[in-house]
N, C-alpha and C. Protein backbone atom coordinates (compact mmCIF):
# COMPACT_ATOMS: atom_id res chain seq x y z
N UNK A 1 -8.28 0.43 10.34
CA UNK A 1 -7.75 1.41 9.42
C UNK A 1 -6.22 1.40 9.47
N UNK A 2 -5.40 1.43 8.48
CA UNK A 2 -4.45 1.79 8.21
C UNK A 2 -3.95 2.77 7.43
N UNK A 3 -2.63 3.76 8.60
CA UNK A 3 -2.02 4.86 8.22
C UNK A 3 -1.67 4.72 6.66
N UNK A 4 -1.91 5.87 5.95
CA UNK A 4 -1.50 5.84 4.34
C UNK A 4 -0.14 5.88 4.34
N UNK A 5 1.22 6.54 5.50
CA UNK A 5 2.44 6.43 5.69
C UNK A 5 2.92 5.25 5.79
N UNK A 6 2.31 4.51 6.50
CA UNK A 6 2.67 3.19 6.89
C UNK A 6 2.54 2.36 5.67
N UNK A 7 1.52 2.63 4.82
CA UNK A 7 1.18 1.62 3.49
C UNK A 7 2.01 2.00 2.56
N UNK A 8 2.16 3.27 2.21
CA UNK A 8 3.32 3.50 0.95
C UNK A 8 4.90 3.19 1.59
N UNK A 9 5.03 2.89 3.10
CA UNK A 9 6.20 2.34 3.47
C UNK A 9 6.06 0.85 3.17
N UNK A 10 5.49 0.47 2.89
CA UNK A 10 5.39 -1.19 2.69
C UNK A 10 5.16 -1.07 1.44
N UNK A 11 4.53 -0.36 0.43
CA UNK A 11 4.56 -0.58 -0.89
C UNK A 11 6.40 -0.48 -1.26
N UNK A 12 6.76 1.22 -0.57
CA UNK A 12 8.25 1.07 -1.08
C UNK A 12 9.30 -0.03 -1.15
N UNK A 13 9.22 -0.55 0.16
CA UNK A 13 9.49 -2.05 0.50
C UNK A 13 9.69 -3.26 -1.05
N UNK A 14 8.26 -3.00 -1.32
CA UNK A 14 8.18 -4.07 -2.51
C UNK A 14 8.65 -3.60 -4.06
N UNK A 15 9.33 -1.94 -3.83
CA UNK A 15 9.93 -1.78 -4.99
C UNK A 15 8.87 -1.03 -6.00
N UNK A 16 7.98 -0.19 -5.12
CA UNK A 16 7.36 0.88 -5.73
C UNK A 16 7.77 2.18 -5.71
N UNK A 17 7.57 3.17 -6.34
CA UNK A 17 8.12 4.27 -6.34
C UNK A 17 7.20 5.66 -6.45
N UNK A 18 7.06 6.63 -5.84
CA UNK A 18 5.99 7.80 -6.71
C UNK A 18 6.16 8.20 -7.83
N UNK A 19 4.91 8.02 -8.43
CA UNK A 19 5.29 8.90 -9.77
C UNK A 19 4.73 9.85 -10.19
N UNK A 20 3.65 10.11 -10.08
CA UNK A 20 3.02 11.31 -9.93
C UNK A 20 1.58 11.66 -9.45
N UNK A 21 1.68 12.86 -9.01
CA UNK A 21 0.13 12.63 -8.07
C UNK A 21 -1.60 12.70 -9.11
N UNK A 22 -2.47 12.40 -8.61
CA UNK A 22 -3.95 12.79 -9.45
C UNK A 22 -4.43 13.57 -8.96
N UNK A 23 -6.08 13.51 -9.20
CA UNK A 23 -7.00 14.18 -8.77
C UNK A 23 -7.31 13.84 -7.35
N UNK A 24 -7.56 13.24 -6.39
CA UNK A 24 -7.78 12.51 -5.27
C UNK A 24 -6.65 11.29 -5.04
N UNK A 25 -5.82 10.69 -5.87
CA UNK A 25 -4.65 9.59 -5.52
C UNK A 25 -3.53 9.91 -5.95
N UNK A 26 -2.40 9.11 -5.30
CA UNK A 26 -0.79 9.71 -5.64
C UNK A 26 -0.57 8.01 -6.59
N UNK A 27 0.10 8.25 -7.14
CA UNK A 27 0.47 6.89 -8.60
C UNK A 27 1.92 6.32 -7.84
N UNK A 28 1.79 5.25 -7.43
CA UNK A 28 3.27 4.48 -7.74
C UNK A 28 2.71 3.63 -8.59
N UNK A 29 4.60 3.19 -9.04
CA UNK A 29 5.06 2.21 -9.96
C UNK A 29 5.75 1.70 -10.26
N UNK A 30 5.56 0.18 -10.02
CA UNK A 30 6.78 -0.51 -9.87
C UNK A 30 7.60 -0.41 -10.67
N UNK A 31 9.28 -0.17 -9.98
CA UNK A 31 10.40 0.01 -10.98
C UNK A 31 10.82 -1.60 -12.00
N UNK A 32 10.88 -0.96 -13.51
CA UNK A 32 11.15 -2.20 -14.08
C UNK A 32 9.77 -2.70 -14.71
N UNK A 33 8.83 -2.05 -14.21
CA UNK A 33 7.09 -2.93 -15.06
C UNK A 33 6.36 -1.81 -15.15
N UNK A 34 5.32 -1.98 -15.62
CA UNK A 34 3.91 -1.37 -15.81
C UNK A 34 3.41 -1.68 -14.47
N UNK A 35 3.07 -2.49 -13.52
CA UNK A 35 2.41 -2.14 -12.37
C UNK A 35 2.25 -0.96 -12.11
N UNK A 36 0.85 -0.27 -11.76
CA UNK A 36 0.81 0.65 -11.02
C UNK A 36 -0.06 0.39 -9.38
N UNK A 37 0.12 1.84 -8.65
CA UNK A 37 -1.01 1.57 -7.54
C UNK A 37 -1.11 3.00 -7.06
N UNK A 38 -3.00 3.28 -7.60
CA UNK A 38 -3.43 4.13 -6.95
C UNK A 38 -3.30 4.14 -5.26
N UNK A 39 -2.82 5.44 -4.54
CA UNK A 39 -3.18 4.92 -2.83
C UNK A 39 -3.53 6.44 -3.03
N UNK A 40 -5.06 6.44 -2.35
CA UNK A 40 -5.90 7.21 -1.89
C UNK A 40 -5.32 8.19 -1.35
N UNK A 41 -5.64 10.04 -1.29
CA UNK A 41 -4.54 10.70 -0.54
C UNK A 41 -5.37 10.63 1.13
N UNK A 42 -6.70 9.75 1.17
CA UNK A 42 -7.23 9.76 2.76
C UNK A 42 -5.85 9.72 3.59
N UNK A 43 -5.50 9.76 4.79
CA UNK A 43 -5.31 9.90 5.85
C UNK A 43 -5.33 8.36 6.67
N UNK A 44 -5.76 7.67 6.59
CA UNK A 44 -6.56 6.08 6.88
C UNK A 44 -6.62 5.14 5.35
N UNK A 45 -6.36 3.94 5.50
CA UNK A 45 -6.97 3.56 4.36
C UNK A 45 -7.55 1.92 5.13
N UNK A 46 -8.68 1.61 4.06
CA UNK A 46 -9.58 0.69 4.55
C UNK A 46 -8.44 -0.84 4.82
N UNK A 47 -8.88 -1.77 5.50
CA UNK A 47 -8.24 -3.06 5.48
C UNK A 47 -8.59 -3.79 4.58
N UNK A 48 -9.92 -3.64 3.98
CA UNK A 48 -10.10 -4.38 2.50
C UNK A 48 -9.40 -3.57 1.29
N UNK A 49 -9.16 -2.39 1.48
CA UNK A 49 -8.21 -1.68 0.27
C UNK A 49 -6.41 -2.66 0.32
N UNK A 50 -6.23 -2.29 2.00
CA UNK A 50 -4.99 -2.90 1.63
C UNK A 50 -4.57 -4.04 1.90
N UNK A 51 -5.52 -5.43 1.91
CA UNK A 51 -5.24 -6.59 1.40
C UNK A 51 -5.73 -6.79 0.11
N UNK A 52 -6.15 -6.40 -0.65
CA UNK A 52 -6.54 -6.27 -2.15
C UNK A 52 -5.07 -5.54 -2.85
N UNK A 53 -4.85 -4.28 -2.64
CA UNK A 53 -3.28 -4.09 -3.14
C UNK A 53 -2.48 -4.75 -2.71
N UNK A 54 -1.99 -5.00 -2.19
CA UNK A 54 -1.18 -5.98 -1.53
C UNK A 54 -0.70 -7.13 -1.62
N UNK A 55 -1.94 -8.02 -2.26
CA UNK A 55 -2.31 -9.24 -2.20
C UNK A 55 -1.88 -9.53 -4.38
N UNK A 56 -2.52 -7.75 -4.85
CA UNK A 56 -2.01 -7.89 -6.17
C UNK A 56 -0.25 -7.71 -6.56
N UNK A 57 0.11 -7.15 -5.31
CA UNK A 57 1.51 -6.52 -5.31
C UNK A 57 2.29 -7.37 -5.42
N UNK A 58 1.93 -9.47 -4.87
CA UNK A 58 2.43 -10.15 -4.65
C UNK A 58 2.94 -10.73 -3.67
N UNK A 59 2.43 -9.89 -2.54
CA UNK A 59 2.11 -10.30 -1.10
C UNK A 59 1.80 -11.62 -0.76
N UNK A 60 2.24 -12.37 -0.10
CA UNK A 60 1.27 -13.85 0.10
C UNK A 60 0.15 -13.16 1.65
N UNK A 61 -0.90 -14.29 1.85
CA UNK A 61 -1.58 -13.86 2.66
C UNK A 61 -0.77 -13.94 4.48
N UNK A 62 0.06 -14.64 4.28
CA UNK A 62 0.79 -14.37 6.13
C UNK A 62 1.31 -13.31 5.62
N UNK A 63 1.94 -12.73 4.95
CA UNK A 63 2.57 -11.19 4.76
C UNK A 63 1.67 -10.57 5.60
N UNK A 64 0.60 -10.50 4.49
CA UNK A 64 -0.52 -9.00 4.38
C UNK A 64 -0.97 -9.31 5.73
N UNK A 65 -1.25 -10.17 6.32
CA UNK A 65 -1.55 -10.60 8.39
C UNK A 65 -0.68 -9.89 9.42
N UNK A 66 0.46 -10.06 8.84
CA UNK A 66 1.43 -10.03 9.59
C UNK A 66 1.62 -8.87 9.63
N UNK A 67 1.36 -7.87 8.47
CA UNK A 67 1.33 -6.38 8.48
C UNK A 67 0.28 -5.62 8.99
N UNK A 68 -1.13 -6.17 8.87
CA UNK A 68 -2.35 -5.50 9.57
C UNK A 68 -2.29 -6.16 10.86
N UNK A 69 -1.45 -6.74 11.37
CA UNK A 69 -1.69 -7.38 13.27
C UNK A 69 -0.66 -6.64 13.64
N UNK A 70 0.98 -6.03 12.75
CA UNK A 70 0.97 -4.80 13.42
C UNK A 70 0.73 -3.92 13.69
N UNK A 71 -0.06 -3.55 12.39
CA UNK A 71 -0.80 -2.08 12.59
C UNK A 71 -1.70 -1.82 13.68
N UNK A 72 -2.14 -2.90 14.12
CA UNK A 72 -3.34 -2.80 14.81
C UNK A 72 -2.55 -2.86 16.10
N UNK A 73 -1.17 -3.05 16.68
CA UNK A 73 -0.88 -2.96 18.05
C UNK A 73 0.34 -2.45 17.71
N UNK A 74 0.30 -1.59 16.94
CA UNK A 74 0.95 0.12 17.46
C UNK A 74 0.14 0.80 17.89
N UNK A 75 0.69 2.06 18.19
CA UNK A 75 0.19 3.19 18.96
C UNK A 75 -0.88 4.12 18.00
């Protein structure tokens, strides 16, 4: 599982922004495009959620590794 803080810190990273919240998800969007990305308001989010965003965000796959092998040896 990965922290939802930790993921919208790595979305910001790639030049996303909030834009406004939903019913159950908060909306970024990339500045400059139509991209959007629902992120769940859970608390946790799955590891297949966030190599799937991620991976659409333009992530290559050692990125998105390199970000869930830290997550997983922090605290």
């Amino acid at each position: 599982m990965v922290p939802r803080k930790r993921f919208i810190a790595r979305i910001r990273a790639l030049g996303y922004s909030y834009k406004s919240r939903q019913k159950r998800t908060y909306l970024y969007r990339k500045a400059g495009g139509t991209h959007y990305i629902s992120v769940p308001m859970r608390d946790n989010l799955t590891e297949t959620y966030v190599r799937s965003v991620l991976g659409q965000a333009g992530c290559s796959e050692d990125d998105i590794r390199a970000f869930l092998d830290d997550d997983a040896t922090s605290p």
